[in-house]
Protein backbone atom coordinates (compact mmCIF):
# COMPACT_ATOMS: atom_id res chain seq x y z
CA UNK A 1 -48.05 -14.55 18.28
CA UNK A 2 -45.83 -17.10 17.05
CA UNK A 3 -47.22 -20.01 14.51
CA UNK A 4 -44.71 -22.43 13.36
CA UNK A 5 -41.66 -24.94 13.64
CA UNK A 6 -39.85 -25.41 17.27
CA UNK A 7 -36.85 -26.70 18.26
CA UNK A 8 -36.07 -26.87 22.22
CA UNK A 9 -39.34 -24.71 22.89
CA UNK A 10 -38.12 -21.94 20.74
CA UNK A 11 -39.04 -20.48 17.21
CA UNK A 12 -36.80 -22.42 14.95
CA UNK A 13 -37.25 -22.67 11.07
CA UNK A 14 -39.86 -21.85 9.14
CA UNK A 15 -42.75 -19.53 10.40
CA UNK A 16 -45.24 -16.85 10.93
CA UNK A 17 -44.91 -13.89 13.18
CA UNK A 18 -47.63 -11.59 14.04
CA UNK A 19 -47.21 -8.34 15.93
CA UNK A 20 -49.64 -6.37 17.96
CA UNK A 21 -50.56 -3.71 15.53
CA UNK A 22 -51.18 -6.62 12.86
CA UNK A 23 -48.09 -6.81 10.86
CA UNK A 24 -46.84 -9.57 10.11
CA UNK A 25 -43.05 -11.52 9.14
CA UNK A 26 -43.14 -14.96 7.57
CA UNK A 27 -39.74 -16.17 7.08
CA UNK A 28 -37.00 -17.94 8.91
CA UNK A 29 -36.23 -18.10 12.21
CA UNK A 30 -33.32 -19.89 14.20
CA UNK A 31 -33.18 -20.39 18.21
CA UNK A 32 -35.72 -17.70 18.80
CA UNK A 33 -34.34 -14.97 16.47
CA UNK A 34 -35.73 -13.83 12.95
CA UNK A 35 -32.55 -14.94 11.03
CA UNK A 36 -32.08 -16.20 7.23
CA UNK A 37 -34.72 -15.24 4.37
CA UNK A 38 -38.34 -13.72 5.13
CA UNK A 39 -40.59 -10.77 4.37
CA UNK A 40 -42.96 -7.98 6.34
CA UNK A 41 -46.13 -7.97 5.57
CA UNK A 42 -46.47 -4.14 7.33
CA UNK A 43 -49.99 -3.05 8.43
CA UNK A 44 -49.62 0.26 9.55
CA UNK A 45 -50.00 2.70 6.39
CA UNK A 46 -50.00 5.78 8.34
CA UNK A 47 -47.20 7.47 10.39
CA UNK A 48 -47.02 5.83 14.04
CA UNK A 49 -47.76 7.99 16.90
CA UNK A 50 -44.88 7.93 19.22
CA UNK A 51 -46.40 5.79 21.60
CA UNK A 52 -47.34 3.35 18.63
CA UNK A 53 -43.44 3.16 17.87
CA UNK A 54 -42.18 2.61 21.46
CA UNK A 55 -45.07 -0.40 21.68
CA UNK A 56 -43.92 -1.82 18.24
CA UNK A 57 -39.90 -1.52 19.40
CA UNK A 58 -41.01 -2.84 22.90
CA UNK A 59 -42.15 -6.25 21.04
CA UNK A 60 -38.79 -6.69 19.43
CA UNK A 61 -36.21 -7.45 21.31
CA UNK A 62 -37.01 -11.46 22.00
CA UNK A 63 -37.46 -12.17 18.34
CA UNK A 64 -34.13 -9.52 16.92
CA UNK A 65 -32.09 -7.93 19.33
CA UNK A 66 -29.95 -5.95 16.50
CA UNK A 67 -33.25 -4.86 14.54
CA UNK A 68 -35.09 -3.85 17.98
CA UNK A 69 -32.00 -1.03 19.04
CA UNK A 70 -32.18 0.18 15.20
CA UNK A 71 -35.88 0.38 14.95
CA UNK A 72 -35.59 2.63 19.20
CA UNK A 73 -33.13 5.08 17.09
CA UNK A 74 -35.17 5.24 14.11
CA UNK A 75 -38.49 5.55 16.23
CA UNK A 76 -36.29 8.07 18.21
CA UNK A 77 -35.04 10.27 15.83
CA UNK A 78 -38.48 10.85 13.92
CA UNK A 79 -39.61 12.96 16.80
């Protein structure tokens, strides 16, 4: 869930981010993408199951294309 500035329907400056499992990013955005200065504020503190990590990567790729094929090979190559 998305909570912050919008430009043309989109995420677009300054907001807050929260993902399914809790974590959260508060930080920049620009035309729908995380982009520019911002932190994770991570949740999890235990290893994700596999299943965990392909629902977390499956909620990235609207929000960071790049980081969402990084985090598949990372998520990937732990198993």
């Amino acid at each position: 869930m998305y909570e912050g500035e919008f430009e043309r329907d989109l995420p677009h400056g300054e907001g807050r981010y929260t993902f399914a499992n809790g974590s959260v990013y508060v930080g920049e955005f620009a035309k729908g993408h995380i982009h520019g200065e911002g932190h994770f504020e991570f949740q999890e503190v235990q290893p994700l199951s596999r299943s965990a990590a392909a629902s977390a990567a499956a909620s990235w790729p609207a929000l960071a294309p790049r980081l969402h094929h990084r985090l598949l090979t990372l998520c990937s190559a732990a198993y």
